[in-house]
Protein backbone atom coordinates (compact mmCIF):
# COMPACT_ATOMS: atom_id res chain seq x y z
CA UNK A 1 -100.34 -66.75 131.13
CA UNK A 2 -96.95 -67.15 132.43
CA UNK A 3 -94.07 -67.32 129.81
CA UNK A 4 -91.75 -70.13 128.94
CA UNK A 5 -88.75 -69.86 131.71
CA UNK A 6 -86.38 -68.88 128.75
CA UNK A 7 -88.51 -66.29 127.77
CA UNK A 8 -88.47 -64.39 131.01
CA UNK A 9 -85.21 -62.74 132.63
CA UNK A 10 -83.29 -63.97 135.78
CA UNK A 11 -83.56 -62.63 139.28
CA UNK A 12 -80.31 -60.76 138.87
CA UNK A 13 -82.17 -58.56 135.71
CA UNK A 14 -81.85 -54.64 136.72
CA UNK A 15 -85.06 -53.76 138.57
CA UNK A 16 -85.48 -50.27 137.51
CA UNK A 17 -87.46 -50.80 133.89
CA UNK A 18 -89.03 -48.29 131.75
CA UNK A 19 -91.23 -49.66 129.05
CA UNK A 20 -91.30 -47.29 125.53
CA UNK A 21 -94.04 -47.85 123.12
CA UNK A 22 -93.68 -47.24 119.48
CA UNK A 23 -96.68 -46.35 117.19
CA UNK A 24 -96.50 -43.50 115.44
CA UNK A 25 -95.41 -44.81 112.01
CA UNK A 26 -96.42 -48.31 110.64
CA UNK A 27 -94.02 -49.73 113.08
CA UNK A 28 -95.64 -51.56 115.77
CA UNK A 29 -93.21 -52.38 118.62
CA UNK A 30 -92.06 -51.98 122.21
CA UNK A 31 -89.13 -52.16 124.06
CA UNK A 32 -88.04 -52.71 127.52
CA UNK A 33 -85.06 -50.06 128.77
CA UNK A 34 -83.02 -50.13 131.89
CA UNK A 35 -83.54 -47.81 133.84
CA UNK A 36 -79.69 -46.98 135.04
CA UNK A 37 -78.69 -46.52 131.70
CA UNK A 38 -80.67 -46.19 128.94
CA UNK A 39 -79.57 -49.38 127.31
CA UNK A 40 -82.97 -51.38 125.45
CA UNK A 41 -82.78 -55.03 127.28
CA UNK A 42 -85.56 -56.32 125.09
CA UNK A 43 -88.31 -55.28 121.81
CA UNK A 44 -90.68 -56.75 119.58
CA UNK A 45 -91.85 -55.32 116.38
CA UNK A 46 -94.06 -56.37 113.80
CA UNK A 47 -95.29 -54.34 110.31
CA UNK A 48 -98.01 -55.08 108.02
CA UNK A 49 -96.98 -55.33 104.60
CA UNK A 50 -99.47 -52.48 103.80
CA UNK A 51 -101.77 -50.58 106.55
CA UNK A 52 -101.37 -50.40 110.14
CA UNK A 53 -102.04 -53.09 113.20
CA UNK A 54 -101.83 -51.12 116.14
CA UNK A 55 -105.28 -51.22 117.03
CA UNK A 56 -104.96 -55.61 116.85
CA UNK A 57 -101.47 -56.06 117.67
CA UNK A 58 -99.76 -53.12 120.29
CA UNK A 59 -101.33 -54.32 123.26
CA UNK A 60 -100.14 -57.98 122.81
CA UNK A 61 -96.73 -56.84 122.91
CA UNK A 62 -97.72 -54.63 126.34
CA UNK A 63 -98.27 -57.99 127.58
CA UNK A 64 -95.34 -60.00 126.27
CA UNK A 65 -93.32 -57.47 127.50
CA UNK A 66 -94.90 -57.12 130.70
CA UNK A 67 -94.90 -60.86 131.23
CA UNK A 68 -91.33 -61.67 130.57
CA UNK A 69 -90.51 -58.53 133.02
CA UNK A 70 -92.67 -59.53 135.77
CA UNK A 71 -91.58 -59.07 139.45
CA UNK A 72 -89.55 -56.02 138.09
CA UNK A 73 -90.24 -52.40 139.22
CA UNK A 74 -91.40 -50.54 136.46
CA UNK A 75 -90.30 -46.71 136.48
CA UNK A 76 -92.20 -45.37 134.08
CA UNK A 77 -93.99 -45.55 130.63
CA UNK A 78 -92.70 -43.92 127.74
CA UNK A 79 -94.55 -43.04 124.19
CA UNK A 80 -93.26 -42.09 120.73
CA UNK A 81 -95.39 -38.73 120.50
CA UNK A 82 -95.25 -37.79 116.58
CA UNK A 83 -95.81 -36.63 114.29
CA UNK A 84 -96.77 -39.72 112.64
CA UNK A 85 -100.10 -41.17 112.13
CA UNK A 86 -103.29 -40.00 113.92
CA UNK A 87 -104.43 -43.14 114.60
CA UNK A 88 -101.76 -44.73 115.50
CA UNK A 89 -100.47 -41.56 117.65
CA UNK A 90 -104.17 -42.32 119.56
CA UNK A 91 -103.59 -45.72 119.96
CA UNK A 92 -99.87 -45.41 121.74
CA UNK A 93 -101.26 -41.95 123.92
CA UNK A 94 -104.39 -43.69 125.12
CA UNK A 95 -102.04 -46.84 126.08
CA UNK A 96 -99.46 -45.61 127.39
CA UNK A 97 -101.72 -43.33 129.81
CA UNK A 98 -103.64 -46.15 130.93
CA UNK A 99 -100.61 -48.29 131.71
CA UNK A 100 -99.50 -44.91 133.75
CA UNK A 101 -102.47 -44.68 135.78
CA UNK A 102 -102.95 -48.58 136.79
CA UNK A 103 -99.36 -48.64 137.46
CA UNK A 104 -98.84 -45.43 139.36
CA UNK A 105 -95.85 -44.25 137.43
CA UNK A 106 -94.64 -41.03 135.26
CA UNK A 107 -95.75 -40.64 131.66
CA UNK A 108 -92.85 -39.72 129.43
CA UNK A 109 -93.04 -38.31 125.81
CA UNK A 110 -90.20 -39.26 122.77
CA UNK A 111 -90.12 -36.77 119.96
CA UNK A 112 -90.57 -39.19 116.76
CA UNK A 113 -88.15 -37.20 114.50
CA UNK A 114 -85.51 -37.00 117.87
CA UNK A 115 -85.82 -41.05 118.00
CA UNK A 116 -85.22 -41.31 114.41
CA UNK A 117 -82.27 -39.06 114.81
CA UNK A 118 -80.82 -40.46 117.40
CA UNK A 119 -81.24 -43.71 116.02
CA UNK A 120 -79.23 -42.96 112.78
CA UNK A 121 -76.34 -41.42 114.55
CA UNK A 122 -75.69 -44.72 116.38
CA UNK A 123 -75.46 -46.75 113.04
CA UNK A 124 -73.92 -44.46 110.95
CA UNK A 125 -70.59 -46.03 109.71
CA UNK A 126 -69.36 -42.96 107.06
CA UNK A 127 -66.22 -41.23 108.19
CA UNK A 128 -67.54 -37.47 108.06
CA UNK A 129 -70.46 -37.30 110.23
CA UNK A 130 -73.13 -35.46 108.34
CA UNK A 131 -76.13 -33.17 109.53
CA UNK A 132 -79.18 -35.12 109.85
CA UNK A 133 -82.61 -35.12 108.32
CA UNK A 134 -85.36 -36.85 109.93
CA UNK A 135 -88.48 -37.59 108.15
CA UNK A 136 -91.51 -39.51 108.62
CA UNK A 137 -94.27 -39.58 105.61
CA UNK A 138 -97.01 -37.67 105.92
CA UNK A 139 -98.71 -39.13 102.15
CA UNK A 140 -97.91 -37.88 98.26
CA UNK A 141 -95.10 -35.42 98.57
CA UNK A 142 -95.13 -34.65 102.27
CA UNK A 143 -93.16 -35.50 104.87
CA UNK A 144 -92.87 -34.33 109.00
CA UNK A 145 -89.18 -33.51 108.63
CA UNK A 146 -86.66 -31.55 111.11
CA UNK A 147 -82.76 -31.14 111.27
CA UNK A 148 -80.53 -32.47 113.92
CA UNK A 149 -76.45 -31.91 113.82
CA UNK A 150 -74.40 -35.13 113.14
CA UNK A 151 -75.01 -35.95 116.90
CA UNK A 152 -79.02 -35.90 117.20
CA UNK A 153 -79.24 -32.46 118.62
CA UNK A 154 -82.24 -30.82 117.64
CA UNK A 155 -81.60 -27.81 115.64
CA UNK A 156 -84.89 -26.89 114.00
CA UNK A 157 -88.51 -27.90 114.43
CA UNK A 158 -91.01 -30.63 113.25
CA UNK A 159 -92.95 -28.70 110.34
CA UNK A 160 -94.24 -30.49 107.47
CA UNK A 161 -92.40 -30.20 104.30
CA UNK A 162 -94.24 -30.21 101.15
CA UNK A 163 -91.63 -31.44 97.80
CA UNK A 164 -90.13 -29.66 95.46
CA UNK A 165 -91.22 -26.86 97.32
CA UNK A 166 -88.93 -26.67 99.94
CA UNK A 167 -85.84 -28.50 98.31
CA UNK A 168 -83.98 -25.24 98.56
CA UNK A 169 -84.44 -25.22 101.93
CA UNK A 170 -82.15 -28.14 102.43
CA UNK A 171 -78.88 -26.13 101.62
CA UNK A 172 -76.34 -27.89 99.58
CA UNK A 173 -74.28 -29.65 101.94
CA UNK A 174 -74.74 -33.36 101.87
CA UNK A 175 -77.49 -34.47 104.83
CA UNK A 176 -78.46 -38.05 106.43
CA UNK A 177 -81.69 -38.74 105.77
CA UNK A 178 -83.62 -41.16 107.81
CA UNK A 179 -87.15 -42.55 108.28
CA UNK A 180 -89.80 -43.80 106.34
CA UNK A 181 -90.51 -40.41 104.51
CA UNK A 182 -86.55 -40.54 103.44
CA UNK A 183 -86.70 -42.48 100.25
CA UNK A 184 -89.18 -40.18 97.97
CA UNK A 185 -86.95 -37.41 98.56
CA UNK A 186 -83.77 -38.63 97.37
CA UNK A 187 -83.44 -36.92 94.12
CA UNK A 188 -83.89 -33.71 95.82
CA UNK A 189 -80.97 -33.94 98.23
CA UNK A 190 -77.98 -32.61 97.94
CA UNK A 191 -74.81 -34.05 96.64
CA UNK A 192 -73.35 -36.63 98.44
CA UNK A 193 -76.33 -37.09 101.23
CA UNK A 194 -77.04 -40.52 102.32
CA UNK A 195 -80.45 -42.06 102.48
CA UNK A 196 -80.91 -44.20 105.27
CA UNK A 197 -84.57 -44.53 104.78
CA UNK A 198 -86.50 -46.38 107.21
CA UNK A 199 -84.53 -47.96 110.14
CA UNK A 200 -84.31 -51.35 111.32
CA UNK A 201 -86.40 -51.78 114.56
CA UNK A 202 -83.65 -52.61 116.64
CA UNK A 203 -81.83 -49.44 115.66
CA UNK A 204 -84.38 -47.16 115.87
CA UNK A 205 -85.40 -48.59 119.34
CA UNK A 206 -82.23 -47.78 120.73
CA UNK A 207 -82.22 -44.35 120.04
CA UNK A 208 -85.95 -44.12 121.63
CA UNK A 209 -84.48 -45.65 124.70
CA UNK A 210 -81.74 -42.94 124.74
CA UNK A 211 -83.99 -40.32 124.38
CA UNK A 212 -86.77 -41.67 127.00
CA UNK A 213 -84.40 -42.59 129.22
CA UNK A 214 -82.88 -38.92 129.49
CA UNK A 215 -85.80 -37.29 129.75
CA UNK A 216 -86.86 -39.70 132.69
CA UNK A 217 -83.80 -39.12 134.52
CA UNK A 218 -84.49 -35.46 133.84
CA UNK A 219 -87.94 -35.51 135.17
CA UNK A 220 -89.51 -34.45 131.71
CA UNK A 221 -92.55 -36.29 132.05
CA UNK A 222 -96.36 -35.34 130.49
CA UNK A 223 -99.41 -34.80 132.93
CA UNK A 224 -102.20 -37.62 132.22
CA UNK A 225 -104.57 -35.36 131.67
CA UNK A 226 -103.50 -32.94 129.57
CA UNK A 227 -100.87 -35.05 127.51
CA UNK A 228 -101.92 -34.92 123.36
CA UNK A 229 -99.48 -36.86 120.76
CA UNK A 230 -97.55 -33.77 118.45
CA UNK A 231 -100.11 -34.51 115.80
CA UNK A 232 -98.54 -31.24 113.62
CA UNK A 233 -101.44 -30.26 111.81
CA UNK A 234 -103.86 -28.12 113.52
CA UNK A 235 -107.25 -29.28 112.46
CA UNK A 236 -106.30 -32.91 112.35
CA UNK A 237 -105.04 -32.35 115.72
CA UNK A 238 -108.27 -31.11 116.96
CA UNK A 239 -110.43 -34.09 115.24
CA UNK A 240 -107.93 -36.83 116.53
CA UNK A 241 -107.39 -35.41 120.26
CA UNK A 242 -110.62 -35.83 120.65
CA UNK A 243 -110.07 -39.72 120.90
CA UNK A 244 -107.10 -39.55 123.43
């Protein structure tokens, strides 16, 4: 079905697209970014109030997104590739690489924790830039966490952190925290941090389409067959490649 004429962009939209797919968390959404630049030219997102929709809900975006770009040149597909949830990590993979080989065009793979990152740093308003933590929940008191300087460059990485346990880990300078693991560690950071917790879509989108679209102008792209999400944990790993 063709989309409403003020749904779908003019003739004179850029014509080098990449399309980024988001499921690794209980965010569902995707996002259309120009090619040139990196800038995100359109997104959807939806969330259940508890559980996840991928599985009902991902691929009707593919479409609405692929409908109100048609007639553009698509330049590649890229994929938030974890850590995050197995299932939905299986659903974005197995999506993204189909959409790769009818199309014809590069896979490209976005750190979940380097999205996140990147993402706070462009909304951060407080005058000292602070160190950030990255975090996405992994259930009870675990989290997939790594730590990126004030301007998303990755300077450790992804493990899963298990709290208290690794509170001294953190140091005791203050730390940005962001994602949806963020908020059930906040009385173990350290004085003066700032919990971000779980970014608006929009945000977080953007700093996807920075990182996708530098590693596609880089050439960083996955092959199709061998490509598995960063599910962290080994045995997991094992059970949910399977599926991919």
């Amino acid at each position: 079905m063709t989309p409403p004429a003020e749904q779908r962009f003019a003739l004179n939209a850029p014509s080098g697209l990449v399309l980024y797919l988001e499921s690794s968390t209980a965010l569902c959404a995707v996002g259309v970014v120009h090619a040139d630049d990196g800038t995100l030219l359109w997104h959807r997102a939806e969330q259940a109030e508890s559980g996840f929709l991928h599985a009902e809900r991902l691929h009707v975006l593919i479409e609405e997104a692929l409908l109100a770009f048609s007639g553009f040149s698509w330049q590649a597909i890229a994929v938030g590739a974890g850590p995050g949830s197995y299932t939905g990590l299986r659903i974005g993979a197995a999506s993204a690489k189909g959409l790769c080989m009818a199309l014809g065009i590069p896979l490209v793979a976005v750190p979940t924790l380097e999205s996140l990152a990147v993402g706070a740093r462009l909304t951060r308003t407080q005058a000292a830039p602070l160190r950030i933590f990255a975090a996405v929940d992994a259930r009870r008191m675990e989290v997939y966490g790594a730590f990126f300087d004030a301007d998303g460059h990755r300077q450790t990485p992804d493990e899963a952190w298990i709290f208290p346990d690794r509170a001294a880990d953190w140091g005791d300078q203050p730390l940005l925290v962001v994602g949806d693991g963020a908020d059930k560690l906040s009385e173990w950071m350290p004085g003066g941090s700032v919990c971000l917790g779980s970014l608006d879509p929009e945000p977080w989108l953007k700093g996807s389409a920075f990182c996708a679209f530098t590693r596609w102008k880089s050439g960083q792209f996955e092959s199709l067959e061998r490509y598995s999400p960063n599910y962290l944990k080994e045995a997991a790993a094992k059970k949910a490649s399977q599926s991919v």
